[in-house]
C-alpha atoms as a PDB file:
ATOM      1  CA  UNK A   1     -32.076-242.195  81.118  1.00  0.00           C
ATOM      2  CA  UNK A   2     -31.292-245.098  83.584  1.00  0.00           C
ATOM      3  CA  UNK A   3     -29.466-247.663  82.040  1.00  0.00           C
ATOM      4  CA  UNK A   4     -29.349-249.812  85.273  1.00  0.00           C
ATOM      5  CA  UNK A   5     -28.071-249.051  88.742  1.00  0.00           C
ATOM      6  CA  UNK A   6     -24.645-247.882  88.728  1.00  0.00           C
ATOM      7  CA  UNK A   7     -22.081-249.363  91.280  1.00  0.00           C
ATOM      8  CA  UNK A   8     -19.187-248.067  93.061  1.00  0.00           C
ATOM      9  CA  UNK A   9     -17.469-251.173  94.458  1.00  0.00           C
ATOM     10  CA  UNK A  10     -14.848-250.885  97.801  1.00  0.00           C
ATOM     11  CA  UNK A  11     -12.957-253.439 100.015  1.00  0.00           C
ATOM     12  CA  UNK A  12     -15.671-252.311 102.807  1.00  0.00           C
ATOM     13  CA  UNK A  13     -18.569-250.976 100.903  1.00  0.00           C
ATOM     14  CA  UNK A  14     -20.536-251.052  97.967  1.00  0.00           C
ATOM     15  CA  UNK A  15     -22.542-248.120  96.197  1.00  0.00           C
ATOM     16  CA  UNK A  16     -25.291-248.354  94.021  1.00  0.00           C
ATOM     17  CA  UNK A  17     -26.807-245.237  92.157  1.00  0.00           C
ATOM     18  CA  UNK A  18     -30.809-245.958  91.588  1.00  0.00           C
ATOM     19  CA  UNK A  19     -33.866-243.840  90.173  1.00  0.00           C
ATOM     20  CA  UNK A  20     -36.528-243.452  92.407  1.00  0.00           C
ATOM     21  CA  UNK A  21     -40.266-243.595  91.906  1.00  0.00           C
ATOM     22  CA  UNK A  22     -42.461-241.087  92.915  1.00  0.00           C
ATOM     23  CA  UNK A  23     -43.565-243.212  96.120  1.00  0.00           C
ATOM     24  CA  UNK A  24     -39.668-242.947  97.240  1.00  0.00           C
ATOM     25  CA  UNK A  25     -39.214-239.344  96.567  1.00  0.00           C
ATOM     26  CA  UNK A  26     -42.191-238.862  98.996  1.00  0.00           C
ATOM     27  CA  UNK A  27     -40.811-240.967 101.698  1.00  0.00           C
ATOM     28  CA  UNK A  28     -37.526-238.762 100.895  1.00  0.00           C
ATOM     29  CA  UNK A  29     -39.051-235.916 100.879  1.00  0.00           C
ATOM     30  CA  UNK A  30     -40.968-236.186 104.316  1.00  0.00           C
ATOM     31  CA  UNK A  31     -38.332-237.690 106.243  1.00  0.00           C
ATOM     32  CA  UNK A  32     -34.962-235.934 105.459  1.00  0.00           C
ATOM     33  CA  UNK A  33     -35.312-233.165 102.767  1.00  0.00           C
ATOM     34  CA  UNK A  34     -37.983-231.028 104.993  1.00  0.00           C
ATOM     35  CA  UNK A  35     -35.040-231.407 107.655  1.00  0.00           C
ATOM     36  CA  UNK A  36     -32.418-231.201 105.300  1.00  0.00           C
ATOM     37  CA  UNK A  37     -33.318-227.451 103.944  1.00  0.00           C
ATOM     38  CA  UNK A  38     -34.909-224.569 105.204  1.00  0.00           C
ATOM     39  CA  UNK A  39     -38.384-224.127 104.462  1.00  0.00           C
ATOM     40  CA  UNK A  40     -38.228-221.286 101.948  1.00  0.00           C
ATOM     41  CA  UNK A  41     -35.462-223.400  99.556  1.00  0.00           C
ATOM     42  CA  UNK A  42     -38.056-226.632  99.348  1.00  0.00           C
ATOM     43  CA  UNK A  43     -40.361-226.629  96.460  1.00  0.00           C
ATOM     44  CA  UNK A  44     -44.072-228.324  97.091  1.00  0.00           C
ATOM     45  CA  UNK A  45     -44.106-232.130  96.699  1.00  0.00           C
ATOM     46  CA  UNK A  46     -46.802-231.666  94.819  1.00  0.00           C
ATOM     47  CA  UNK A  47     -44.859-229.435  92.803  1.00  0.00           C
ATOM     48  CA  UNK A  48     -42.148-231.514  92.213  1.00  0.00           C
ATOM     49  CA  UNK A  49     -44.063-234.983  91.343  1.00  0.00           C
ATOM     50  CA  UNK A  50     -45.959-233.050  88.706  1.00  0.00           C
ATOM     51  CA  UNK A  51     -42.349-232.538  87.166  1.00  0.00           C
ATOM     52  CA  UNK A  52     -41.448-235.967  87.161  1.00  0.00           C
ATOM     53  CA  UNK A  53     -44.851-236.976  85.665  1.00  0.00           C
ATOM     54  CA  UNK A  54     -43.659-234.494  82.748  1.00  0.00           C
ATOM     55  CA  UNK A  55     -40.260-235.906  82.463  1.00  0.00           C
ATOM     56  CA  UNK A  56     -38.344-232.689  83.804  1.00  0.00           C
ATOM     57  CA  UNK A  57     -37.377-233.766  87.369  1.00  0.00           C
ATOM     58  CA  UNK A  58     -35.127-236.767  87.947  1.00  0.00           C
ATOM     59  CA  UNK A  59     -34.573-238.389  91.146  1.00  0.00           C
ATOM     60  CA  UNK A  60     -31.797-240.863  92.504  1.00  0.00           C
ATOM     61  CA  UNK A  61     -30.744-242.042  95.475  1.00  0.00           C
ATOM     62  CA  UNK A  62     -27.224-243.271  96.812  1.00  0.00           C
ATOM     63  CA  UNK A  63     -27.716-246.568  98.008  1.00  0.00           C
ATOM     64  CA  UNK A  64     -25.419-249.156 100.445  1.00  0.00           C
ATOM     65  CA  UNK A  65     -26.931-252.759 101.870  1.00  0.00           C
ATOM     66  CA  UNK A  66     -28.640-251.178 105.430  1.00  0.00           C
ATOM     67  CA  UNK A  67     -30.075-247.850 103.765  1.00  0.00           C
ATOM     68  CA  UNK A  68     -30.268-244.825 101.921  1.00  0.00           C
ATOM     69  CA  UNK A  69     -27.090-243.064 102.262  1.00  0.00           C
ATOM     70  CA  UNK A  70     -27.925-239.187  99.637  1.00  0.00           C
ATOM     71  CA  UNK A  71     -30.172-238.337  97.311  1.00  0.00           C
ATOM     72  CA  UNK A  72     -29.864-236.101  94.134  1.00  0.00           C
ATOM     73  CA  UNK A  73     -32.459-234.382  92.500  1.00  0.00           C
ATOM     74  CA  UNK A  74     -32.206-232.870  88.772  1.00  0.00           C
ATOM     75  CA  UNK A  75     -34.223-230.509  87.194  1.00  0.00           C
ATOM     76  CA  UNK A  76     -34.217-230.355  83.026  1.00  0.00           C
ATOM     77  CA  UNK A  77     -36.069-228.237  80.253  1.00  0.00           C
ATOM     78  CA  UNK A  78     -37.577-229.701  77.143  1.00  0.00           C
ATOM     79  CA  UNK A  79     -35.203-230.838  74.850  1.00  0.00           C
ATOM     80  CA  UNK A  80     -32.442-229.391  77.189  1.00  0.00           C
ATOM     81  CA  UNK A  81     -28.800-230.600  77.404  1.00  0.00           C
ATOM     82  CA  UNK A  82     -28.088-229.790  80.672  1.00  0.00           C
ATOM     83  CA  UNK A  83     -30.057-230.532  83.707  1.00  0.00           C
ATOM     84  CA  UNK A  84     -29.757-228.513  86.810  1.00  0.00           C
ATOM     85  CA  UNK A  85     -28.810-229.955  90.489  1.00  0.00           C
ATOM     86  CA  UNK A  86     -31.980-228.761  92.177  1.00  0.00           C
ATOM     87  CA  UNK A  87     -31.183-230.928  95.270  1.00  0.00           C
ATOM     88  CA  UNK A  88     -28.224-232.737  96.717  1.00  0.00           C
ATOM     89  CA  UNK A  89     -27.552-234.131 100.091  1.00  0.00           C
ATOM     90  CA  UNK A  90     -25.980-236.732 102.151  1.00  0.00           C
ATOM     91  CA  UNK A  91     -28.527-238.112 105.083  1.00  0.00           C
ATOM     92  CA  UNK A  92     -27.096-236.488 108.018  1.00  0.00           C
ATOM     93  CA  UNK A  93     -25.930-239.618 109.940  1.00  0.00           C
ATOM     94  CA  UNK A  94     -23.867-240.199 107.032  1.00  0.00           C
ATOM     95  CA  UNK A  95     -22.487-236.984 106.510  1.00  0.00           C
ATOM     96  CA  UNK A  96     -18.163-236.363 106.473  1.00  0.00           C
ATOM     97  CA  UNK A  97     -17.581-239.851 105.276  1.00  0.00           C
ATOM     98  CA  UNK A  98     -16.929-239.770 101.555  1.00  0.00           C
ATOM     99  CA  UNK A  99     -20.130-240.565 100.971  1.00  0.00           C
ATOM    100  CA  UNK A 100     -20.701-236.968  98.346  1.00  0.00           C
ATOM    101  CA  UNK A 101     -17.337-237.908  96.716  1.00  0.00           C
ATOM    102  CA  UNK A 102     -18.700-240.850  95.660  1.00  0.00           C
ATOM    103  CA  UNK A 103     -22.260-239.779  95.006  1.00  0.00           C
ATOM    104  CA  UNK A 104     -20.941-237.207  92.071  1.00  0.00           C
ATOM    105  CA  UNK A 105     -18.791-239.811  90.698  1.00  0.00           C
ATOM    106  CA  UNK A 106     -21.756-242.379  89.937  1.00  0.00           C
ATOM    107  CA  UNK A 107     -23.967-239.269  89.207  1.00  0.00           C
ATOM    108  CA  UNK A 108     -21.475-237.743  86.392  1.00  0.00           C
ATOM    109  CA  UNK A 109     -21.687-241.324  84.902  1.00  0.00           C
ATOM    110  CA  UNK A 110     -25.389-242.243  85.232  1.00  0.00           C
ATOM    111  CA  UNK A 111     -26.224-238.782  83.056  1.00  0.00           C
ATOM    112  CA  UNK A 112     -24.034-239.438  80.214  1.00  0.00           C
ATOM    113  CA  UNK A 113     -27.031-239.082  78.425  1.00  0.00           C
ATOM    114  CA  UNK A 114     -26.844-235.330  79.356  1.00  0.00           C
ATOM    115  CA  UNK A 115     -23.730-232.855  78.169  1.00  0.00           C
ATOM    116  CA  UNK A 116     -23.668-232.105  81.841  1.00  0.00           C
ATOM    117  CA  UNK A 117     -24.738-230.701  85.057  1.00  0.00           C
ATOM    118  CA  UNK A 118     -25.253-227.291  85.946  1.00  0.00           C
ATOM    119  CA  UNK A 119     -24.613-226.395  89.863  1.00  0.00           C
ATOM    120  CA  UNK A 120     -25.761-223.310  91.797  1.00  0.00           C
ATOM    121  CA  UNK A 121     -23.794-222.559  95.088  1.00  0.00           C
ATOM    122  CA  UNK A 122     -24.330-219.538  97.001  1.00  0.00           C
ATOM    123  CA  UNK A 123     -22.113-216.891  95.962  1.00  0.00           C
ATOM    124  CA  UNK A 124     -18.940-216.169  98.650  1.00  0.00           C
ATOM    125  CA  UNK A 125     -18.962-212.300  97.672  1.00  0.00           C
ATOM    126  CA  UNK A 126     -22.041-212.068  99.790  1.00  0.00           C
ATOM    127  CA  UNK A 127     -22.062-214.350 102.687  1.00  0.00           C
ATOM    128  CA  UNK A 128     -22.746-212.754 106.093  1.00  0.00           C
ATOM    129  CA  UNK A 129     -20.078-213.197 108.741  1.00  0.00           C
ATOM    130  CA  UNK A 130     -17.281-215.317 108.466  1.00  0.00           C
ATOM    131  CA  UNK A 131     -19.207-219.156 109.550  1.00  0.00           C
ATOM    132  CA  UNK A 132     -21.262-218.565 106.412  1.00  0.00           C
ATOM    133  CA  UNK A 133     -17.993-217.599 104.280  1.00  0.00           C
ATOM    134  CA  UNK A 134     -16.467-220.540 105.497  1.00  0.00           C
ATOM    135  CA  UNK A 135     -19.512-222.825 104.496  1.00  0.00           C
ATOM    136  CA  UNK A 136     -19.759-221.237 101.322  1.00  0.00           C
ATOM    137  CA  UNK A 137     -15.987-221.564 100.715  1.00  0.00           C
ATOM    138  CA  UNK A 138     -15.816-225.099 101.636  1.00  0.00           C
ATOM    139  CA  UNK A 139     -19.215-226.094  99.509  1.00  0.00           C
ATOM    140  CA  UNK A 140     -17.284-224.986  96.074  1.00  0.00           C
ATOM    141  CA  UNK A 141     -13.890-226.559  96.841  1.00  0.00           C
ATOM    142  CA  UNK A 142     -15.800-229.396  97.422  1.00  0.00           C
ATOM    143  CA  UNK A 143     -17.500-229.419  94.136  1.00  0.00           C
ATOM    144  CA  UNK A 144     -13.807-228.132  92.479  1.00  0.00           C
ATOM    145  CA  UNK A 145     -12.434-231.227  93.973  1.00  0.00           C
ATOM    146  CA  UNK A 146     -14.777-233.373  92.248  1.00  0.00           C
ATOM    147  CA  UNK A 147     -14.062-232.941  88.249  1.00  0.00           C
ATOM    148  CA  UNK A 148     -16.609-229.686  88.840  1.00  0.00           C
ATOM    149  CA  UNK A 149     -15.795-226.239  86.838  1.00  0.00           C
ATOM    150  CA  UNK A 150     -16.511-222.695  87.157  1.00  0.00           C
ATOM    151  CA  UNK A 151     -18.208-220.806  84.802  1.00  0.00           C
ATOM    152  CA  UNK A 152     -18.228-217.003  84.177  1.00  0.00           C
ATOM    153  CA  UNK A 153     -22.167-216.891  84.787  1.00  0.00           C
ATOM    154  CA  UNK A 154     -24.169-215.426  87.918  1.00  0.00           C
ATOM    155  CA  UNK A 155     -27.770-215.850  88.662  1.00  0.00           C
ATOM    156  CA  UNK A 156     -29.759-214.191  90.917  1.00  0.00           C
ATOM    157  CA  UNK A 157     -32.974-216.031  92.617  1.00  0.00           C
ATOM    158  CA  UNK A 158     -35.104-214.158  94.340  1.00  0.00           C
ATOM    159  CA  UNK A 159     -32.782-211.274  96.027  1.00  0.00           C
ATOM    160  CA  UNK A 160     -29.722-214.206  96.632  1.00  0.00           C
ATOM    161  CA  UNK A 161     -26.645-214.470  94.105  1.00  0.00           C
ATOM    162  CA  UNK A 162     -25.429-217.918  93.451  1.00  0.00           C
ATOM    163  CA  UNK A 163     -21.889-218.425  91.304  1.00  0.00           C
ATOM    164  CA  UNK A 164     -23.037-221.067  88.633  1.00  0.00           C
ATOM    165  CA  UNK A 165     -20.582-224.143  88.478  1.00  0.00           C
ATOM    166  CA  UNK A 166     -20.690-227.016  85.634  1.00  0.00           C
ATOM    167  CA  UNK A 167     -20.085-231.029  85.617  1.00  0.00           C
ATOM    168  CA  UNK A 168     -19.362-232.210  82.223  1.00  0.00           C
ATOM    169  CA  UNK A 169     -20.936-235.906  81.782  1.00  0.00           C
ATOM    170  CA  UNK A 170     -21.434-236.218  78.125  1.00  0.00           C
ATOM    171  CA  UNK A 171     -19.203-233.461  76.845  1.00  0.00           C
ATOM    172  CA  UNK A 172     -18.262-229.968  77.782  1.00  0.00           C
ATOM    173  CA  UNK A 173     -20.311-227.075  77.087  1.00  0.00           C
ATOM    174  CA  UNK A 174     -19.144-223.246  76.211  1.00  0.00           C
ATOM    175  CA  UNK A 175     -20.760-220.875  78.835  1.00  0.00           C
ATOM    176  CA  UNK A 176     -22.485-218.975  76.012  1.00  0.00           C
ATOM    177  CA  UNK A 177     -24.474-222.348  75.981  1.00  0.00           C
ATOM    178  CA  UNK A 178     -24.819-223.153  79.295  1.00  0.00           C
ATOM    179  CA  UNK A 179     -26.064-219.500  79.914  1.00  0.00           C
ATOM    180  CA  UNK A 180     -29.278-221.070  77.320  1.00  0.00           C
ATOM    181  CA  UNK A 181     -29.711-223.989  79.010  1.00  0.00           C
ATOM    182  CA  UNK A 182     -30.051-222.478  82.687  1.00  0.00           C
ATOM    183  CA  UNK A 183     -32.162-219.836  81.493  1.00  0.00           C
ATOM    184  CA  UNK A 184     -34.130-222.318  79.238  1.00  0.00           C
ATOM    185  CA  UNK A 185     -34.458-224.417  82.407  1.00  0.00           C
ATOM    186  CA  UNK A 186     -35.493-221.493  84.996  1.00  0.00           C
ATOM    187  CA  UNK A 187     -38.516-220.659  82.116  1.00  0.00           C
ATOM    188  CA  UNK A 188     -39.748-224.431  82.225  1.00  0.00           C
ATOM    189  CA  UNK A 189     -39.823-223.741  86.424  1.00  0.00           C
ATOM    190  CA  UNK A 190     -41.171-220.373  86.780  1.00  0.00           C
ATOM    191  CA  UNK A 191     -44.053-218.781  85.553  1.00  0.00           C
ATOM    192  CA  UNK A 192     -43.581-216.087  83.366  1.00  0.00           C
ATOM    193  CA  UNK A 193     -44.332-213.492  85.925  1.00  0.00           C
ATOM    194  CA  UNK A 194     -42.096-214.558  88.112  1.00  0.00           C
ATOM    195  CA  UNK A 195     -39.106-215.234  85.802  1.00  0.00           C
ATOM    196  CA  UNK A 196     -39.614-211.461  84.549  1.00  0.00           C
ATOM    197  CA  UNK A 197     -39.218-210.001  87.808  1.00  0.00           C
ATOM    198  CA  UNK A 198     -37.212-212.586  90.521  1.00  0.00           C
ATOM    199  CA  UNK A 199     -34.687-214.180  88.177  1.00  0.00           C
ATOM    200  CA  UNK A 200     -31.596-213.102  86.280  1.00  0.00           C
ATOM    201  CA  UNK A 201     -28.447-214.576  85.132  1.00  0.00           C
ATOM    202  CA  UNK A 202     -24.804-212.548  83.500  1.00  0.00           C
ATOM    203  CA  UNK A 203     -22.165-213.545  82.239  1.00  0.00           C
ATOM    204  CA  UNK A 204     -18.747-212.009  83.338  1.00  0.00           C
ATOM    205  CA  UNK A 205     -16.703-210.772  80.399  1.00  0.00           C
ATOM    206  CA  UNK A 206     -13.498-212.861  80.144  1.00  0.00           C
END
């Protein structure tokens, strides 16, 4: 829950973490995320309103004094622990300037609420050609950088492997339970038919 903006505070700059309503995730939505990710990765507005209306989906931007600077979007289960990072990204005028650094920090201490956050990044193993091993590379040392752990659990969406990473905010969580909470969330998301049949997750034996 949102206790208040949250505030990162520089000699040049000053952060502020804020929900957003429904009317700002549309304005979000239309103006960067549709740029921001390919067509087949972005859910349906409509889609993801009727989630916050439910209380599953939560939505914050990164703020400074002229603008919008990321946003973050969260995706729970009912009376889940964990939320999952459905959608993260710095506005691309912004981007390489510390700005993603910062945007974890106020997010890991906005969702105290929450044991933690659950992150999906596209598993290395299977990039194609070495620019998309590099991306993929640099995306989890960037998260590894940032307090962010890895797990021993894989999922699979829809034919593409992802290597499941994990934020603690309120506490830590044993991947036996994280493995419940992403699968609990992925059931809240997908209809049955298509959790049966386009979604998996393992664990890797230690």
């Amino acid at each position: 829950m949102v206790s208040g903006p949250a505030v990162i505070k520089g000699e040049d700059f000053m952060l502020t973490l804020k929900a957003l309503a429904r009317e700002q995730v549309t304005e979000i939505y239309t103006r960067h995320m549709c740029r921001d990710f390919a067509p087949d990765e972005l859910k349906p507005l409509a889609g993801i309103l009727r989630l916050m209306d439910e209380g599953l989906y939560r939505a914050y931007g990164l703020f400074e004094e002229d603008g919008l600077r990321g946003y973050a979007m969260l995706m729970t289960s009912p009376g889940g622990r964990a939320a999952l990072l459905d959608y993260y990204a710095v506005v691309s005028s912004r981007r390489g300037a510390g700005y993603g650094s910062r945007f974890l920090a106020l997010l890991r201490e906005e969702l105290r609420d929450l044991d933690g956050i659950v992150l999906e990044s596209e598993h290395i193993e299977y990039a194609v050609g070495r620019k998309d091993k590099s991306i993929r590379t640099r995306r989890i040392a960037f998260y590894l950088r940032n307090g962010v752990r890895r797990t021993s659990l894989r999922s699979r969406l829809f034919g593409v492997d992802y290597t499941v990473l994990y934020l603690p905010c309120g506490r830590d969580l044993p991947d036996g339970r994280l493995f419940m909470e992403l699968d609990a969330i992925y059931r809240t998301l997908f209809p049955a038919y298509i959790w049966q049949r386009r979604v998996e997750i393992s664990m890797r034996k230690p």
